[in-house]
C-alpha atoms as a PDB file:
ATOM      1  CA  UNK A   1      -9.659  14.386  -2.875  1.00  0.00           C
ATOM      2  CA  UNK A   2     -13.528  15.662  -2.573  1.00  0.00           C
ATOM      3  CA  UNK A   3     -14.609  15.937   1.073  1.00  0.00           C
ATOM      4  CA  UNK A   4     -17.803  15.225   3.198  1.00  0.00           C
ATOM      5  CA  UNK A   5     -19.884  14.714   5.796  1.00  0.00           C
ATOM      6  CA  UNK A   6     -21.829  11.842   6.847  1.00  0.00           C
ATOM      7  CA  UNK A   7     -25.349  12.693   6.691  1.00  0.00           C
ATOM      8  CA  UNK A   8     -24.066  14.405   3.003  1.00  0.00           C
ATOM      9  CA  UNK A   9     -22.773  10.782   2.484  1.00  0.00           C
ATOM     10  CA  UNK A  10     -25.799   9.106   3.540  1.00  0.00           C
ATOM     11  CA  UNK A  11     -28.194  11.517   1.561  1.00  0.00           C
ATOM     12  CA  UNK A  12     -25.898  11.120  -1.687  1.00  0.00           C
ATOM     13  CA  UNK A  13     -24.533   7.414  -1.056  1.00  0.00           C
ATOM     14  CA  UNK A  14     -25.316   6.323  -4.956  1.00  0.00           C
ATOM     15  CA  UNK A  15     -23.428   9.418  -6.024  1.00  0.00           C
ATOM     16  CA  UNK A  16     -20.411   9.315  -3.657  1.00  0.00           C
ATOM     17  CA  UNK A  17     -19.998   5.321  -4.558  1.00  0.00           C
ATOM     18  CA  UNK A  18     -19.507   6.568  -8.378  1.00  0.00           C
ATOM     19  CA  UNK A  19     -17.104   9.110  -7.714  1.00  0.00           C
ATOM     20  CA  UNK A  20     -14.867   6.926  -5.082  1.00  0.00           C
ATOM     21  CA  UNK A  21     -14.503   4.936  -8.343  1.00  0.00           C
ATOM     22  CA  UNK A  22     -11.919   7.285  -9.256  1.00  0.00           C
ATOM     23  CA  UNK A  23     -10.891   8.819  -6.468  1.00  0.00           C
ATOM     24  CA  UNK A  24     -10.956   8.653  -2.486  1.00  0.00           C
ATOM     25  CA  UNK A  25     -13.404  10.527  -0.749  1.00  0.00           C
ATOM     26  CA  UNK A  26     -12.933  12.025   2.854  1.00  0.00           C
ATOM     27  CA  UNK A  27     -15.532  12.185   5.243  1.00  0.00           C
ATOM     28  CA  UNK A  28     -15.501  14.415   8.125  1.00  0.00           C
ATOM     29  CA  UNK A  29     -17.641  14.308  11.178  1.00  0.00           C
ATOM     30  CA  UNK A  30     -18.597  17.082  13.611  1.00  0.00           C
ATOM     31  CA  UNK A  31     -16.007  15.995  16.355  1.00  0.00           C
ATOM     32  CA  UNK A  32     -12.926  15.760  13.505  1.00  0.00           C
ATOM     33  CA  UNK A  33     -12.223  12.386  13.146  1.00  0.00           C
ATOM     34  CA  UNK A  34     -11.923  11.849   9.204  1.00  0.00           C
ATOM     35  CA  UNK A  35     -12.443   8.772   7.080  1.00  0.00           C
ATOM     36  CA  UNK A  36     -11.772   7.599   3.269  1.00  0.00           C
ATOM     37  CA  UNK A  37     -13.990   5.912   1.476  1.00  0.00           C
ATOM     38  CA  UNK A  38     -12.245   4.627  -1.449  1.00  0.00           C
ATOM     39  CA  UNK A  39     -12.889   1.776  -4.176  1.00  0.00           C
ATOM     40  CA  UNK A  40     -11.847  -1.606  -2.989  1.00  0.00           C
ATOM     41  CA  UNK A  41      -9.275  -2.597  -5.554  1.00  0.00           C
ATOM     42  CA  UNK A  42      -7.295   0.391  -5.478  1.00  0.00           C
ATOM     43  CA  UNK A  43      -7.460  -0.349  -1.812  1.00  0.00           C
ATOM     44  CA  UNK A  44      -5.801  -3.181  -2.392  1.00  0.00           C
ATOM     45  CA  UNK A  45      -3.234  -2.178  -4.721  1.00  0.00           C
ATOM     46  CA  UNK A  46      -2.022   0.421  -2.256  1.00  0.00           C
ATOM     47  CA  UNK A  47      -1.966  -2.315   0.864  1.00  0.00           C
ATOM     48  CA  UNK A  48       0.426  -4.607  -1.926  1.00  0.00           C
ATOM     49  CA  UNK A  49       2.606  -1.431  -2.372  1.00  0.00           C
ATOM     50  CA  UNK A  50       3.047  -0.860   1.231  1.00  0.00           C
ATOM     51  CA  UNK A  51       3.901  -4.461   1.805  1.00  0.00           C
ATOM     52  CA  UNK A  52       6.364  -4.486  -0.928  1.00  0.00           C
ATOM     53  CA  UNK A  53       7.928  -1.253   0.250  1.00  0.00           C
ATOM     54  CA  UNK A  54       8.363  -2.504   3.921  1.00  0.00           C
ATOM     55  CA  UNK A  55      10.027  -5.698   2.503  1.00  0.00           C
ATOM     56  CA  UNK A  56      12.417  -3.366   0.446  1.00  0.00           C
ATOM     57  CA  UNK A  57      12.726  -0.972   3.561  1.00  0.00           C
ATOM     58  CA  UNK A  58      13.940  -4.112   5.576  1.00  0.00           C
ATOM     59  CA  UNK A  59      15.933  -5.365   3.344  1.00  0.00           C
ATOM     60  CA  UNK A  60      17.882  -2.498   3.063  1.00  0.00           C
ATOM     61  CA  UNK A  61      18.122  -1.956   6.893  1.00  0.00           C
ATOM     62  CA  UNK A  62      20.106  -5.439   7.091  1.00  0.00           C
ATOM     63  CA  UNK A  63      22.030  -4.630   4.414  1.00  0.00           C
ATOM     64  CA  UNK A  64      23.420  -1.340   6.185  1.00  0.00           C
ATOM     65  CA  UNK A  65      23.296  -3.410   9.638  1.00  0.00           C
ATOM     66  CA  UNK A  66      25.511  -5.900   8.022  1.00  0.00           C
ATOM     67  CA  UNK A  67      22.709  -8.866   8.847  1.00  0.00           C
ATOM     68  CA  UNK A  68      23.620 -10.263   4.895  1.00  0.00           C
ATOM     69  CA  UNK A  69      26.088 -12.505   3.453  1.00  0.00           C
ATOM     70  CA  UNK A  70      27.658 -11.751   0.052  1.00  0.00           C
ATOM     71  CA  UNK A  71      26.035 -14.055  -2.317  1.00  0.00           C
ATOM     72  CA  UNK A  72      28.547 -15.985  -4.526  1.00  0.00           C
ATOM     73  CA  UNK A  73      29.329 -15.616  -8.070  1.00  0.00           C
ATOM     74  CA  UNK A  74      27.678 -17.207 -10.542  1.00  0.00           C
ATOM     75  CA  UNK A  75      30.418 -19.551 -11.412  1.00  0.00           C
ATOM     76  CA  UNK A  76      31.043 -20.432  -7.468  1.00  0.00           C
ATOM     77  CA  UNK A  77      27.217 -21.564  -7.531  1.00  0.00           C
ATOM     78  CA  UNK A  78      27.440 -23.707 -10.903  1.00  0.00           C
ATOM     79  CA  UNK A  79      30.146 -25.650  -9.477  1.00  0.00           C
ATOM     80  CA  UNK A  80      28.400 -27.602  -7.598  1.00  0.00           C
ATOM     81  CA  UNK A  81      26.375 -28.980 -10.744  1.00  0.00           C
ATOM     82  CA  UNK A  82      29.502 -30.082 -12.138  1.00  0.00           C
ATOM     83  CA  UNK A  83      31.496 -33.176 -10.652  1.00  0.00           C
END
């Protein structure tokens, strides 16, 4: 990940857009607080990964908390289609 600072940023905006393309870019102000800047769609890719990973996370803390029922065979769910 390349790093900056702000008025860097601001001076080279054009050039920093193109390379967030690829990859993130920090930027670091004076007092410490850092920032990404990072293309939009790999943004989003990353927020559906951590959404899918929470839902996996969960569902694997019921599972060990014993919050599931056993689902039924296959054959104990068809027989209800056949009377």
């Amino acid at each position: 990940m390349k790093s900056t600072n702000p008025k860097k940023l601001r001076a080279e905006m054009k050039d920093y857009l193109e390379l967030a393309k690829n990859e993130p870019i920090r930027v670091q102000r004076r007092s410490g607080e850092s920032y990404v800047l990072m293309n939009e769609e790999a943004y989003s890719k990353m927020q559906i990964e951590i959404m899918s990973l929470q839902r996996r996370l969960l569902s694997m803390s019921n599972i060990l908390d014993g919050e599931v029922e056993e689902v039924p065979s296959s054959e104990d769910r068809l027989k209800r289609f056949k009377a």
